[in-house]
N, C-alpha and C. Protein backbone atom coordinates (compact mmCIF):
# COMPACT_ATOMS: atom_id res chain seq x y z
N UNK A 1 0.84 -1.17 0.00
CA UNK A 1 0.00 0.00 0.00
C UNK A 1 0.89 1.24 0.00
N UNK A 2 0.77 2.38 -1.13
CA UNK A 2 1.27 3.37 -0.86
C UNK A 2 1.37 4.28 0.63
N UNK A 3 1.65 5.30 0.29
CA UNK A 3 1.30 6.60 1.43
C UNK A 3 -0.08 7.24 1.08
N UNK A 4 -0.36 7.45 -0.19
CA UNK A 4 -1.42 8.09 -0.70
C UNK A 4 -2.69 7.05 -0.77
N UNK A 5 -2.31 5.69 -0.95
CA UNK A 5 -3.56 4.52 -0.65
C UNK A 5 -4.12 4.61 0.92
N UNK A 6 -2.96 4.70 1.76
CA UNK A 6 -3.28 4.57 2.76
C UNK A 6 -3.93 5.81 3.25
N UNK A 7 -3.42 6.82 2.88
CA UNK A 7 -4.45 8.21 3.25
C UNK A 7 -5.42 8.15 3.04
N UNK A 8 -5.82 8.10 1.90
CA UNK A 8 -7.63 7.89 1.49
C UNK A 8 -8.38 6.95 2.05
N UNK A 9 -7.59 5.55 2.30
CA UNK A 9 -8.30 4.45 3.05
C UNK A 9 -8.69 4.77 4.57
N UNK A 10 -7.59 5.86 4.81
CA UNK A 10 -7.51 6.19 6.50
C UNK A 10 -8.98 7.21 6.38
N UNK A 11 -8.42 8.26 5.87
CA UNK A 11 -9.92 9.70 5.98
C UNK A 11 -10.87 8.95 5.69
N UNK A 12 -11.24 8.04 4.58
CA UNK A 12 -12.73 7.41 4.58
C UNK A 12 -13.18 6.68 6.00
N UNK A 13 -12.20 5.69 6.26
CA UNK A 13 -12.73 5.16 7.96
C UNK A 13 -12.98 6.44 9.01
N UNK A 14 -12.56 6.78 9.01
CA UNK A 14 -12.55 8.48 9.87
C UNK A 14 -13.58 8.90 9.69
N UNK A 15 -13.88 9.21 8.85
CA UNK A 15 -15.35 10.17 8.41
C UNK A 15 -16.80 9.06 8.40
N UNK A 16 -16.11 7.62 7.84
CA UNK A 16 -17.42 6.61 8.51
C UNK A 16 -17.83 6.32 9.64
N UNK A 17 -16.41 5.65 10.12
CA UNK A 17 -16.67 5.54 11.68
C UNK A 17 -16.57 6.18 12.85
N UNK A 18 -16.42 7.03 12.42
CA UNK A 18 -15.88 8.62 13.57
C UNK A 18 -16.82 9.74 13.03
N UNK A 19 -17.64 9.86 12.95
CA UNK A 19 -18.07 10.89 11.92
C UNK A 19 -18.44 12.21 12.86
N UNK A 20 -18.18 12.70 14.07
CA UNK A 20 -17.87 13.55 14.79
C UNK A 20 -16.22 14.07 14.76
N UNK A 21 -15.36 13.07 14.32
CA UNK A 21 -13.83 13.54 14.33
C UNK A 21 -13.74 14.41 13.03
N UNK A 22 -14.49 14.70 11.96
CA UNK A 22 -13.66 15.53 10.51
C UNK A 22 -13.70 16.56 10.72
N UNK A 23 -14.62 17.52 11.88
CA UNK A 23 -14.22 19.22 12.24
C UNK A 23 -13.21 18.82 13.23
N UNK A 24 -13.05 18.18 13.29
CA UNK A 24 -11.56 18.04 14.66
C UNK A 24 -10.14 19.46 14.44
N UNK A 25 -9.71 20.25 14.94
CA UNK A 25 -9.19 20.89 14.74
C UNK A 25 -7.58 20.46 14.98
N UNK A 26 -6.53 21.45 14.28
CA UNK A 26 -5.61 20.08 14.57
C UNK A 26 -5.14 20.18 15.35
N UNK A 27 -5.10 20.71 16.74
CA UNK A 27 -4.74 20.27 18.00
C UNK A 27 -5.31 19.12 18.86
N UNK A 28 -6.66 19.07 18.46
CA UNK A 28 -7.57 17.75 19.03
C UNK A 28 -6.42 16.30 18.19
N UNK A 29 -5.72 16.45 16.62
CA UNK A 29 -5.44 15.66 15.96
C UNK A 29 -3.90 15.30 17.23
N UNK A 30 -3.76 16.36 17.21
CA UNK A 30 -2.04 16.76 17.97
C UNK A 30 -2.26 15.77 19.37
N UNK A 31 -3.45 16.39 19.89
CA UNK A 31 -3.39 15.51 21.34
C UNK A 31 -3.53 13.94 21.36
N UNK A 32 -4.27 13.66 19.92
CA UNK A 32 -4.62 12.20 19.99
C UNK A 32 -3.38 11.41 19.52
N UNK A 33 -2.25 11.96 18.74
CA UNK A 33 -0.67 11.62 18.10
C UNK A 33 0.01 11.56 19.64
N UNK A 34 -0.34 12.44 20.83
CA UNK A 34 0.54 12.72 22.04
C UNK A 34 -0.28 11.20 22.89
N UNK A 35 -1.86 11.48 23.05
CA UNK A 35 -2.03 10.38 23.62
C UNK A 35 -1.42 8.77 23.27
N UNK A 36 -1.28 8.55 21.90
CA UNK A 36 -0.89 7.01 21.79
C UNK A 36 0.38 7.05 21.46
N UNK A 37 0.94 8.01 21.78
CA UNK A 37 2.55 8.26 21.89
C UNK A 37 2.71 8.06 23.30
N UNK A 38 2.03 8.42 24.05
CA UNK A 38 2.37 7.86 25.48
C UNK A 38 2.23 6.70 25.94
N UNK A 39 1.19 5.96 25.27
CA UNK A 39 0.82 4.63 25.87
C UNK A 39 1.88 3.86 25.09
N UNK A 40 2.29 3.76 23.92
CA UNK A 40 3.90 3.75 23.83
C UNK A 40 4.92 3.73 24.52
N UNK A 41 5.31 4.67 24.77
CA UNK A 41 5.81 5.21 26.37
C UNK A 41 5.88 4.44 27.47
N UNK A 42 4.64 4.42 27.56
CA UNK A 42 3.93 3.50 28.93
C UNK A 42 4.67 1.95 29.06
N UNK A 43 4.02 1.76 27.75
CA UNK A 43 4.66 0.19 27.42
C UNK A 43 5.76 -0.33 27.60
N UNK A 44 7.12 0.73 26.75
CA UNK A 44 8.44 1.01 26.96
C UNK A 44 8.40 1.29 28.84
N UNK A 45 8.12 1.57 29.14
CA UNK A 45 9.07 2.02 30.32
C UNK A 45 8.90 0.63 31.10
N UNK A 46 7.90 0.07 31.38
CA UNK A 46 7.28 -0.97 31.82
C UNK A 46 8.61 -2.37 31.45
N UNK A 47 9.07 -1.97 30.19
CA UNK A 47 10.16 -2.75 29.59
C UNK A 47 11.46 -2.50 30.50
N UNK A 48 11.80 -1.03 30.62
CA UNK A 48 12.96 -0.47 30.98
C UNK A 48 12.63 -0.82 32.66
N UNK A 49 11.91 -1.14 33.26
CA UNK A 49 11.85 -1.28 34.58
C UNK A 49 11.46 -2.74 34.69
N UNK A 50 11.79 -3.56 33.80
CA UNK A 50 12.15 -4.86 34.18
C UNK A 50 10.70 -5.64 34.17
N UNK A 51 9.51 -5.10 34.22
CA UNK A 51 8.27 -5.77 34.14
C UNK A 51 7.70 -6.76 32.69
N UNK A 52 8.74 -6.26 31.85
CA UNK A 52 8.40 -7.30 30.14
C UNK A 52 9.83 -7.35 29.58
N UNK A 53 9.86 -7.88 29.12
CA UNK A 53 10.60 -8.15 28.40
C UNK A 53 10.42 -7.49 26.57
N UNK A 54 11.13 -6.65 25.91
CA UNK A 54 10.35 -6.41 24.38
C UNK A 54 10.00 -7.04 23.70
N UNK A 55 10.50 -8.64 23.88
CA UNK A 55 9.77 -9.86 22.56
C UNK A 55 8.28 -9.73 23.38
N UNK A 56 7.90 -9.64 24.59
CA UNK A 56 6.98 -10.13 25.45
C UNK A 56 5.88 -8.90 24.86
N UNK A 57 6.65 -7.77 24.62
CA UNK A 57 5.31 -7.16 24.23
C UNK A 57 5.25 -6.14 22.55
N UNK A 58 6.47 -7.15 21.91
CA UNK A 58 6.61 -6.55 20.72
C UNK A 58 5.36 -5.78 19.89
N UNK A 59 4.21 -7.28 19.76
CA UNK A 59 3.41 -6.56 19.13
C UNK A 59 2.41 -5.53 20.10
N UNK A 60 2.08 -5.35 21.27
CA UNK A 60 1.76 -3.88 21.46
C UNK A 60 2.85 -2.57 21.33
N UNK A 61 3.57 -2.66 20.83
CA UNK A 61 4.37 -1.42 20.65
C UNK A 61 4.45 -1.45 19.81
N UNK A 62 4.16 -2.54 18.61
CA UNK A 62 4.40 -2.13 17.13
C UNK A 62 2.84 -1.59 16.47
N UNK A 63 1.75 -1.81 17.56
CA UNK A 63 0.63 -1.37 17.35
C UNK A 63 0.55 -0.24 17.99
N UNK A 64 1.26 -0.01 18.89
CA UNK A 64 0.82 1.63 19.17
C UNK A 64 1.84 2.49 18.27
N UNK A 65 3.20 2.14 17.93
CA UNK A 65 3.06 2.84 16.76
C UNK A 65 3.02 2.80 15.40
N UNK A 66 2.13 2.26 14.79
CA UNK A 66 0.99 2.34 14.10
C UNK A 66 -0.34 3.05 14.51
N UNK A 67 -0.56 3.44 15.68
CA UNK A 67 -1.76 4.07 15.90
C UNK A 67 -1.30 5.42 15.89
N UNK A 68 -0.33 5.72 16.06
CA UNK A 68 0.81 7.23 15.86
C UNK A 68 0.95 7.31 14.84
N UNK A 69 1.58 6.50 13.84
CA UNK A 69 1.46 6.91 12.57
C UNK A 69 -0.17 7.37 11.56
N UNK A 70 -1.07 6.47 12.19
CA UNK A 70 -2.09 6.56 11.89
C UNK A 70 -3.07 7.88 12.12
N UNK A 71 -2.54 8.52 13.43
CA UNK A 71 -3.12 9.66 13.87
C UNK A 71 -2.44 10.96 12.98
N UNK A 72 -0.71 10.79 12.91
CA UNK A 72 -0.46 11.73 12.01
C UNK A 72 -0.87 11.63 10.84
N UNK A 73 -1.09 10.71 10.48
CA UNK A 73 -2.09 10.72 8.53
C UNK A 73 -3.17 11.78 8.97
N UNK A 74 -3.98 11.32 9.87
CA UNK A 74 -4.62 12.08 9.51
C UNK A 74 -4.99 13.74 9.95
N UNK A 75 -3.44 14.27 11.07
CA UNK A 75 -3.46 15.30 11.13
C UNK A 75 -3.27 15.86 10.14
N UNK A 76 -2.05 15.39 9.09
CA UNK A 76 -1.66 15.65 7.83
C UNK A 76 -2.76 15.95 7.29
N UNK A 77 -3.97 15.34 7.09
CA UNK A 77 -5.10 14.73 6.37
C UNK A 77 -5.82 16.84 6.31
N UNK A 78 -5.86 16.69 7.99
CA UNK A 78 -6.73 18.17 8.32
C UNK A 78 -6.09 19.01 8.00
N UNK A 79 -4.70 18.91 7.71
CA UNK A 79 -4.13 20.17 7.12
C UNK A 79 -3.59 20.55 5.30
N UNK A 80 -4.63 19.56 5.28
CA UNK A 80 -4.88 19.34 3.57
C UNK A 80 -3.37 19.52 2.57
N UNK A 81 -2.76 18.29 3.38
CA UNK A 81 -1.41 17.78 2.70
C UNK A 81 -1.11 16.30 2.25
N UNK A 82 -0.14 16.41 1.92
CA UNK A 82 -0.22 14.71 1.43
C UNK A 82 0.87 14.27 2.39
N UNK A 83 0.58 12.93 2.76
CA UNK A 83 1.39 12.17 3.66
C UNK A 83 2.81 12.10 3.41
N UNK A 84 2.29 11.23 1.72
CA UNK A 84 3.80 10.96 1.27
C UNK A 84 4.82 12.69 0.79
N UNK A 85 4.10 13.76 0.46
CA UNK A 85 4.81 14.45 0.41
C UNK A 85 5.76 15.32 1.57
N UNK A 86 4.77 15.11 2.75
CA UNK A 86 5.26 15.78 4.16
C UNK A 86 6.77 15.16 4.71
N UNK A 87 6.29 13.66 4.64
CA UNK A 87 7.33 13.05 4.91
C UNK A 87 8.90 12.79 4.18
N UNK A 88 9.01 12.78 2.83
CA UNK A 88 9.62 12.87 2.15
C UNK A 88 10.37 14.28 2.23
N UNK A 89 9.86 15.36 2.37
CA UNK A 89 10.45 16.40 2.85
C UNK A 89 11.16 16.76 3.54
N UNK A 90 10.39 15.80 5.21
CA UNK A 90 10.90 16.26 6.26
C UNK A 90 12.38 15.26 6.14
N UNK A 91 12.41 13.89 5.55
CA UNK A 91 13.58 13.09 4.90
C UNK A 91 14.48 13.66 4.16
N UNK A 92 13.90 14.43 3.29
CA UNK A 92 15.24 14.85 2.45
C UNK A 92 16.00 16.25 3.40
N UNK A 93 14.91 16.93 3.87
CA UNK A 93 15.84 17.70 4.99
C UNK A 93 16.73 17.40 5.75
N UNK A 94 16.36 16.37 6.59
CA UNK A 94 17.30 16.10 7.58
C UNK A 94 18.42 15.22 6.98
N UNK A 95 18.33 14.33 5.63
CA UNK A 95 19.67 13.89 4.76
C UNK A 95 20.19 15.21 4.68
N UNK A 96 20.08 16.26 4.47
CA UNK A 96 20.98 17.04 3.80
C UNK A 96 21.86 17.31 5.39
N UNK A 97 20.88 17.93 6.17
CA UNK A 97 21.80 18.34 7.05
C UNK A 97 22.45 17.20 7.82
N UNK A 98 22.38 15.93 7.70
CA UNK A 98 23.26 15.11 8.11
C UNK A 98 24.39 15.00 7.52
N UNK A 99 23.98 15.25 5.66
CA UNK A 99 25.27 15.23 4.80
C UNK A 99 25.43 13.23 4.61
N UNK A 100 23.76 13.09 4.25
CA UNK A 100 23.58 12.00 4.07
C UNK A 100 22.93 12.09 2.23
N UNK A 101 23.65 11.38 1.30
CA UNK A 101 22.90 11.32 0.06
C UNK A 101 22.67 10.29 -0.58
N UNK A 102 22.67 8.90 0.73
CA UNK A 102 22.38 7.47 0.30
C UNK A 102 21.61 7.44 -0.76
């Protein structure tokens, strides 16, 4: 699946099954990228303090971020940009200033 498949597939579920979230403004988008960035977090630390192990809880952390990536689509989404172009940007920026031109 592209970046741009996955955008459109994402805003249509959004607007079906959420259909109170499409006036969402994008700080409501911002807080919901911060909320499952924490439970992330959460998960990780839980690791770092000896309570799991990371194979033990690989796939919830590879699902919460996916639910981060998922939330920035569609902040991207409210600020009427394209995924794949945002990102690619913010990539080729930071190659340059690394003085990376893999």
């Amino acid at each position: 699946m592209t970046f741009d498949e996955f955008q459109k597939l994402n805003t249509r579920r959004c607007r079906e099954a959420f259909p109170g979230s499409d006036p969402w403004p994008i700080a409501t988008w911002a807080l919901a990228v911060a909320g499952e960035a924490g439970e992330l977090c959460n998960i990780l630390k839980k690791v770092e303090h000896g309570d799991f192990t990371l194979e033990q809880v690989r796939k919830q952390v590879l699902d919460e971020l996916a639910d981060v990536v998922t939330y920035c689509d569609l902040a991207i989404t409210r600020l009427n940009a394209r995924t794949e172009d945002v990102i690619m940007h913010k990539f080729d920026e930071v190659s340059a200033r690394v003085g990376w031109d893999g």
